[in-house]
PDB file of N, CA and C in Angstrom:
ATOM      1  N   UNK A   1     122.337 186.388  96.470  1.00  0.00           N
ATOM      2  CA  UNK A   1     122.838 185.167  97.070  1.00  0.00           C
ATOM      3  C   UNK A   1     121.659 184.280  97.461  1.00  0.00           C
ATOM      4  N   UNK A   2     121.861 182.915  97.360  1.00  0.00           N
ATOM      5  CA  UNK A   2     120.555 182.015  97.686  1.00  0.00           C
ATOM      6  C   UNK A   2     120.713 181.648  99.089  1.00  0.00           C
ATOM      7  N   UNK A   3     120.135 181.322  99.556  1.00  0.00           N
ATOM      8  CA  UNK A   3     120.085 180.913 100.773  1.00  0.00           C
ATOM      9  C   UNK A   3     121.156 179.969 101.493  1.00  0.00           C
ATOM     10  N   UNK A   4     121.256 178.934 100.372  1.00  0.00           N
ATOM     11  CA  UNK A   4     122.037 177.581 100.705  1.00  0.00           C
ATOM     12  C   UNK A   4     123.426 178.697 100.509  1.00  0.00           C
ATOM     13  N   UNK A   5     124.035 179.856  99.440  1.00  0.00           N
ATOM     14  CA  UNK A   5     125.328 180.216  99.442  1.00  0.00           C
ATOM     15  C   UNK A   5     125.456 181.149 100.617  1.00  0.00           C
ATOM     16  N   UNK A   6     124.015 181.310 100.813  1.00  0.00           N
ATOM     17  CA  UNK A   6     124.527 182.655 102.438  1.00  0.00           C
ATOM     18  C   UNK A   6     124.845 181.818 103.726  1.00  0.00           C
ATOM     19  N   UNK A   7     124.345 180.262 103.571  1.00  0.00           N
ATOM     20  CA  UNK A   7     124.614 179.964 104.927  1.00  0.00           C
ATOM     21  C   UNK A   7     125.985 179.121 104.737  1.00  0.00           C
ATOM     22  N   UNK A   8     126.383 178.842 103.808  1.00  0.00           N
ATOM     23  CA  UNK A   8     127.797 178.645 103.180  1.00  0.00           C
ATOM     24  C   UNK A   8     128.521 179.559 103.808  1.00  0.00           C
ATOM     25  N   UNK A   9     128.316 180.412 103.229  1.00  0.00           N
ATOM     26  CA  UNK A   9     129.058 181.710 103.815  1.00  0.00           C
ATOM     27  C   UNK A   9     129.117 181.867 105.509  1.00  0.00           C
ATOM     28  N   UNK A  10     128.486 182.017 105.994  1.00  0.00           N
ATOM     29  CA  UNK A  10     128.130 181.863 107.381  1.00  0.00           C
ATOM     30  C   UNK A  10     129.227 180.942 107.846  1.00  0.00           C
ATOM     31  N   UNK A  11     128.520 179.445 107.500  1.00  0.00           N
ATOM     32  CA  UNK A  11     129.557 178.643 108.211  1.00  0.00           C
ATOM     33  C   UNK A  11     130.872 178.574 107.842  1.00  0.00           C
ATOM     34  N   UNK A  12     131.506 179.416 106.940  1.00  0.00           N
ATOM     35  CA  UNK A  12     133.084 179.466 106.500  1.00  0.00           C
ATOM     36  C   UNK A  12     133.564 181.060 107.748  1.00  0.00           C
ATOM     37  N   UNK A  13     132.390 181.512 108.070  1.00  0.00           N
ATOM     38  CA  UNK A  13     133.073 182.546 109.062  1.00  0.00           C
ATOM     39  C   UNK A  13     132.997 182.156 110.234  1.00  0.00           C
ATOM     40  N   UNK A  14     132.692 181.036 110.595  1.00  0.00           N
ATOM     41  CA  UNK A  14     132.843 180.181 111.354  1.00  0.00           C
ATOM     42  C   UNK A  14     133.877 179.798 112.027  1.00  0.00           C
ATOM     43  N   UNK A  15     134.341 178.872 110.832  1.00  0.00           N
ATOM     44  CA  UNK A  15     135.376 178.081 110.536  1.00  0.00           C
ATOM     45  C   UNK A  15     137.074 178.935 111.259  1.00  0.00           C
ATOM     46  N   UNK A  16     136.646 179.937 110.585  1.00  0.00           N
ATOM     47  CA  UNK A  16     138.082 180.737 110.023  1.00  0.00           C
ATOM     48  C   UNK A  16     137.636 181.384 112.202  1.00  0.00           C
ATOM     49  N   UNK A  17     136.301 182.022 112.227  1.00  0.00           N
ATOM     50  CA  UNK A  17     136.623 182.184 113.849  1.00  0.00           C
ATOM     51  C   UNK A  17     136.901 181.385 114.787  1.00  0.00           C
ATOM     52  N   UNK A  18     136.562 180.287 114.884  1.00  0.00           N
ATOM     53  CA  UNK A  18     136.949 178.977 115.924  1.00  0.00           C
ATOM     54  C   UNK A  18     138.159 178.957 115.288  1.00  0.00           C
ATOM     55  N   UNK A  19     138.610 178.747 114.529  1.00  0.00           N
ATOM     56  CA  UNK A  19     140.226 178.660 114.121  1.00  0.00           C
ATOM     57  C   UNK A  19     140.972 179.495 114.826  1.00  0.00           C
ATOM     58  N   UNK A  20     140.599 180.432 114.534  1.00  0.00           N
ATOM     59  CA  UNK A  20     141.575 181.987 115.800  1.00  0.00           C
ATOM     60  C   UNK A  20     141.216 181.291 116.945  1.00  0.00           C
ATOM     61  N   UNK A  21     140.404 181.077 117.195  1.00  0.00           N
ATOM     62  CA  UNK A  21     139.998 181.250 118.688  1.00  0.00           C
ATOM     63  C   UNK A  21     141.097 180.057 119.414  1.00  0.00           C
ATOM     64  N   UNK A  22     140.638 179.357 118.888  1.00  0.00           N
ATOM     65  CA  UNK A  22     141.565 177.813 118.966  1.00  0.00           C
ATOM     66  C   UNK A  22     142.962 178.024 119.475  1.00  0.00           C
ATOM     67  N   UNK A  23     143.333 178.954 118.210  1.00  0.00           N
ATOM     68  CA  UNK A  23     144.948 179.109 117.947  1.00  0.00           C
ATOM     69  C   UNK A  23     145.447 179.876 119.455  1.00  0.00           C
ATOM     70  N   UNK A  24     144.182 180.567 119.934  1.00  0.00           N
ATOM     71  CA  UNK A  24     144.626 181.434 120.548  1.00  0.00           C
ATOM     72  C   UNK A  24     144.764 181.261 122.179  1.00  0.00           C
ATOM     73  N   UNK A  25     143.664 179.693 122.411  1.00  0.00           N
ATOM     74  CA  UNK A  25     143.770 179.682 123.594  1.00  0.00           C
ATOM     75  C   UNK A  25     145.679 178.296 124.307  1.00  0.00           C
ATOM     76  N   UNK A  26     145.353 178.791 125.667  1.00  0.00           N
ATOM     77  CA  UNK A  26     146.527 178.090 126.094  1.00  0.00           C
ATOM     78  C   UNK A  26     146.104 176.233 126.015  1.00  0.00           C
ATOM     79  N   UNK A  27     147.602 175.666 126.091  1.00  0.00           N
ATOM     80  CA  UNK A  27     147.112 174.046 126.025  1.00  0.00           C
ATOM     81  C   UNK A  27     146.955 174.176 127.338  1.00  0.00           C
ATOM     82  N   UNK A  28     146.303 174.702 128.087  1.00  0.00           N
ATOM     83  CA  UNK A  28     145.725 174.177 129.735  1.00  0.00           C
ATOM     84  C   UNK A  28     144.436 174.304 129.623  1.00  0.00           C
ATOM     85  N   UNK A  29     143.942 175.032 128.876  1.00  0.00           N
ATOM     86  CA  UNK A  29     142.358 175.383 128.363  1.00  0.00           C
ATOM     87  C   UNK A  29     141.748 173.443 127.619  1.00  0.00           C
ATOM     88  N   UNK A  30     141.779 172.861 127.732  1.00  0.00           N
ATOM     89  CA  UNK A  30     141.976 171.871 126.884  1.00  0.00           C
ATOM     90  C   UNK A  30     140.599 171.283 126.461  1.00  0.00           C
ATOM     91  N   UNK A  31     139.731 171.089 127.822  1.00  0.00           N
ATOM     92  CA  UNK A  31     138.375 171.533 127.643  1.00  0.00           C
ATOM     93  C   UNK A  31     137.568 172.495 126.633  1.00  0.00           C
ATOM     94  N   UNK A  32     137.961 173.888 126.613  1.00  0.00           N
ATOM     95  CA  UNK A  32     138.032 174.194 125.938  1.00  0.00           C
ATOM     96  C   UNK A  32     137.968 174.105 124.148  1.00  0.00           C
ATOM     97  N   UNK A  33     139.378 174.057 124.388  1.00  0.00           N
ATOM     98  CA  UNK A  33     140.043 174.144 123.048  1.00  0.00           C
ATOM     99  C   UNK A  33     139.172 172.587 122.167  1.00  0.00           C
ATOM    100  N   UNK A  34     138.839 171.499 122.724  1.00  0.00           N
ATOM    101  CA  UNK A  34     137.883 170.353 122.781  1.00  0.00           C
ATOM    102  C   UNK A  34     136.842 171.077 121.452  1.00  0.00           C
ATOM    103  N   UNK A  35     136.246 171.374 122.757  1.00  0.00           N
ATOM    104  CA  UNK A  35     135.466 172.081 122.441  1.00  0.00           C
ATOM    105  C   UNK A  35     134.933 173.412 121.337  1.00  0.00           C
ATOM    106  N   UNK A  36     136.153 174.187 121.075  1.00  0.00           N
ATOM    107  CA  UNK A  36     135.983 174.632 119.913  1.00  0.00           C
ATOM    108  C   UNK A  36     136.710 174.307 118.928  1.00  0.00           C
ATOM    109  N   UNK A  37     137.886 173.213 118.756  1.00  0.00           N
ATOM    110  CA  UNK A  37     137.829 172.460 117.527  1.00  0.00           C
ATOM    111  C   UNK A  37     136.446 171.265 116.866  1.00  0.00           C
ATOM    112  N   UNK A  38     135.362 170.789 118.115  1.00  0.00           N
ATOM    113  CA  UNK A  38     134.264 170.356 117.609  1.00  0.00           C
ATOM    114  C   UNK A  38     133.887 170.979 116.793  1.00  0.00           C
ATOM    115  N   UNK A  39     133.257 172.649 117.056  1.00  0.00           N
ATOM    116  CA  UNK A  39     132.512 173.632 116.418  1.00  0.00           C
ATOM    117  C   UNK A  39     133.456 173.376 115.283  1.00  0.00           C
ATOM    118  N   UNK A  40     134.496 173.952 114.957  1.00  0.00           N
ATOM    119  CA  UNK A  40     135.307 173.796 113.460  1.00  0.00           C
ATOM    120  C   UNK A  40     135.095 172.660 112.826  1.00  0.00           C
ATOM    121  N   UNK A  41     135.443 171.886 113.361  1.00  0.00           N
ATOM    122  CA  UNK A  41     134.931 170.019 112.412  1.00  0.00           C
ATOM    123  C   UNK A  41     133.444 170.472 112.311  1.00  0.00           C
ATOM    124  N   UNK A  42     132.132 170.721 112.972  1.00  0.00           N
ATOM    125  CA  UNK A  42     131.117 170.277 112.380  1.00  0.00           C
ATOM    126  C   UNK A  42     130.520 171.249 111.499  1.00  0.00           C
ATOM    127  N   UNK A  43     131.255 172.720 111.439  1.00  0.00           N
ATOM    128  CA  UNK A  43     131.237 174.014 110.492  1.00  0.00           C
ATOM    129  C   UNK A  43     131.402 173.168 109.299  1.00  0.00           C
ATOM    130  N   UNK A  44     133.029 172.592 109.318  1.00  0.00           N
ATOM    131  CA  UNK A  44     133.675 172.364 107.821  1.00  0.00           C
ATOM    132  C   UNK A  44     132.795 171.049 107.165  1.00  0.00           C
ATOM    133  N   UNK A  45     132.147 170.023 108.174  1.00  0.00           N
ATOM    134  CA  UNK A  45     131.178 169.030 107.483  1.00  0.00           C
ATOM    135  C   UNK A  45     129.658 169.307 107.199  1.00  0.00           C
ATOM    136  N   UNK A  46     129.229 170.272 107.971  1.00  0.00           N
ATOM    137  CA  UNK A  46     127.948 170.935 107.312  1.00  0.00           C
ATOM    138  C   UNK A  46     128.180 171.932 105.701  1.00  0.00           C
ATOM    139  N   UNK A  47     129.158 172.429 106.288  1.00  0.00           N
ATOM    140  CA  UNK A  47     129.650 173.368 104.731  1.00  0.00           C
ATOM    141  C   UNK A  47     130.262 172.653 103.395  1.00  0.00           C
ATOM    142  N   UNK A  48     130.679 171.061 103.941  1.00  0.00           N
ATOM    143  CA  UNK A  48     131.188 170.718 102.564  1.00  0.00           C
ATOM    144  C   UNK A  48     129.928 169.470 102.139  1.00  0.00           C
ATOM    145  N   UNK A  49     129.149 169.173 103.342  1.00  0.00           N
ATOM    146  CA  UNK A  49     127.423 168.874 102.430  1.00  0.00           C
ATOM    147  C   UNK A  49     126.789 169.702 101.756  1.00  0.00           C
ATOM    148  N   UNK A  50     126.674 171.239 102.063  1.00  0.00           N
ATOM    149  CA  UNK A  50     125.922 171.393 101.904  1.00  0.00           C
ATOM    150  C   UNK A  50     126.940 172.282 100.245  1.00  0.00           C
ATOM    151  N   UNK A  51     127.968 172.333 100.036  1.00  0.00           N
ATOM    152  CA  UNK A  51     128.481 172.352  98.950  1.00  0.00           C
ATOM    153  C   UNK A  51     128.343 171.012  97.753  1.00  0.00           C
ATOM    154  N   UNK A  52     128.415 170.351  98.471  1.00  0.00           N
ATOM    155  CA  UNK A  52     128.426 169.095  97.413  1.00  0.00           C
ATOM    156  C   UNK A  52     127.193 169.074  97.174  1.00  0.00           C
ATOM    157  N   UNK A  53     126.161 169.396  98.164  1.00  0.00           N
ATOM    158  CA  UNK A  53     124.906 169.091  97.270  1.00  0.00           C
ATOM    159  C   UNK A  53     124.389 169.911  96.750  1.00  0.00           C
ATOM    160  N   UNK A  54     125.135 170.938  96.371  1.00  0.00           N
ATOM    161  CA  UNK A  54     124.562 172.218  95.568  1.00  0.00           C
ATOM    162  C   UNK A  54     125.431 172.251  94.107  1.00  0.00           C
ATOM    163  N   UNK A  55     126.025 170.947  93.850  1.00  0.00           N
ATOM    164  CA  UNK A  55     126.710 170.322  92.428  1.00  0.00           C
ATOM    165  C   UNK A  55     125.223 169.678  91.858  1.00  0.00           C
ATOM    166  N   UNK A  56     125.095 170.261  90.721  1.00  0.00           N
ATOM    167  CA  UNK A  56     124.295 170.136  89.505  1.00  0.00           C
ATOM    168  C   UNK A  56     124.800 168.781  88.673  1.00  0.00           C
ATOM    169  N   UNK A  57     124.095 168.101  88.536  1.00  0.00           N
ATOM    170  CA  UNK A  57     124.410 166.957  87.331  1.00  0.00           C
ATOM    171  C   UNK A  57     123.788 167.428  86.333  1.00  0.00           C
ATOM    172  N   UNK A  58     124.247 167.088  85.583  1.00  0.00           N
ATOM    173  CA  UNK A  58     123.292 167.301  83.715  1.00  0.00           C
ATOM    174  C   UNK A  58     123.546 166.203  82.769  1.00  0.00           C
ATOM    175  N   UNK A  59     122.771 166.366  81.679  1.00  0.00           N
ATOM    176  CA  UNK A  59     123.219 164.766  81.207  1.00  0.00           C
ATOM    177  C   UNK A  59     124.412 165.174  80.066  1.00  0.00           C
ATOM    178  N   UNK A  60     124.857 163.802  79.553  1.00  0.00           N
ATOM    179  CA  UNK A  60     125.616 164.149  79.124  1.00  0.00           C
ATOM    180  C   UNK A  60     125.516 163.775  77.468  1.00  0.00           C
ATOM    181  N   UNK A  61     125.692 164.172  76.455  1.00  0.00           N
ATOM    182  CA  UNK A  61     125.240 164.127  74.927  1.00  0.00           C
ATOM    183  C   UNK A  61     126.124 163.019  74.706  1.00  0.00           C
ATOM    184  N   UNK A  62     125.108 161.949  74.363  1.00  0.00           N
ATOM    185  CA  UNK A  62     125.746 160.624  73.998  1.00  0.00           C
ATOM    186  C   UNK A  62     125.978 160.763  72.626  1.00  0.00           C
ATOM    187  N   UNK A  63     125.762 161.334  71.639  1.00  0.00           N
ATOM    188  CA  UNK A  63     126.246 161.376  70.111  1.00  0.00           C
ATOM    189  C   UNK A  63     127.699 161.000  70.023  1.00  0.00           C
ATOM    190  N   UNK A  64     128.264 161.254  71.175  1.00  0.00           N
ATOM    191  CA  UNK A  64     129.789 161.354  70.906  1.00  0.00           C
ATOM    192  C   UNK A  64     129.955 159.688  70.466  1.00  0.00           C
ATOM    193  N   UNK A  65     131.209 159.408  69.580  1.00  0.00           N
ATOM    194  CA  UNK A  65     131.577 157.876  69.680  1.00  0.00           C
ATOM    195  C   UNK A  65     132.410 157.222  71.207  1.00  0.00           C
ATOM    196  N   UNK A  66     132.063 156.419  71.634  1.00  0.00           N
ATOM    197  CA  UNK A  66     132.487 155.491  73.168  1.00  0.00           C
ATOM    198  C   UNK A  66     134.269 155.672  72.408  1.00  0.00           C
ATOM    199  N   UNK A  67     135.175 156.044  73.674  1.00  0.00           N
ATOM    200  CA  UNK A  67     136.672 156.149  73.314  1.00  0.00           C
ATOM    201  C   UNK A  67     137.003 154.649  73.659  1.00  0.00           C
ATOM    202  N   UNK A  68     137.740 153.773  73.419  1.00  0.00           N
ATOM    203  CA  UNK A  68     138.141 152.384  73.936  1.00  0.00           C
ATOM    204  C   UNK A  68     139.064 152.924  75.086  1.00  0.00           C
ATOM    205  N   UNK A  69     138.756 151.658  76.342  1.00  0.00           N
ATOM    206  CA  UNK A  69     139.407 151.642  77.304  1.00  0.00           C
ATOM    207  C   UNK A  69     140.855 151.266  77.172  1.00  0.00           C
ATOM    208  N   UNK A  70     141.516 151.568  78.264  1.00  0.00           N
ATOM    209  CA  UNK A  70     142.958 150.808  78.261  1.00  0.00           C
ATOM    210  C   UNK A  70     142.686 149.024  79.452  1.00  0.00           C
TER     211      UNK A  70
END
């Protein structure tokens, strides 16, 4: 595993624990609960940067003929 997929990993066990945790506390906790739906939002936006930027571009073989647009 590379580094960037272990800490992927990491922050998806994250995710999925503040989720329980969340689920689990009372709505009087609210502070709280604040508080560990932050941690979940900034798990799931570090993990889906750091997914997207681990998408490869390559080029693409222009031999083909251009299809006409609609």
């Amino acid at each position: 595993m590379t580094a960037d997929a272990d800490f992927i990993a990491k922050l998806r066990q994250i995710e999925e624990l503040a989720s329980e945790v969340h689920s689990l506390l009372p709505p009087a906790q609210l502070l709280l609960r604040t508080r560990v739906q932050h941690i979940l939002v900034l798990a799931k936006t570090l993990r889906g940067r750091l997914e997207l930027g681990s998408v490869t571009l390559v080029p693409v073989d222009k031999t083909e003929p251009k299809k006409p647009t609609l």
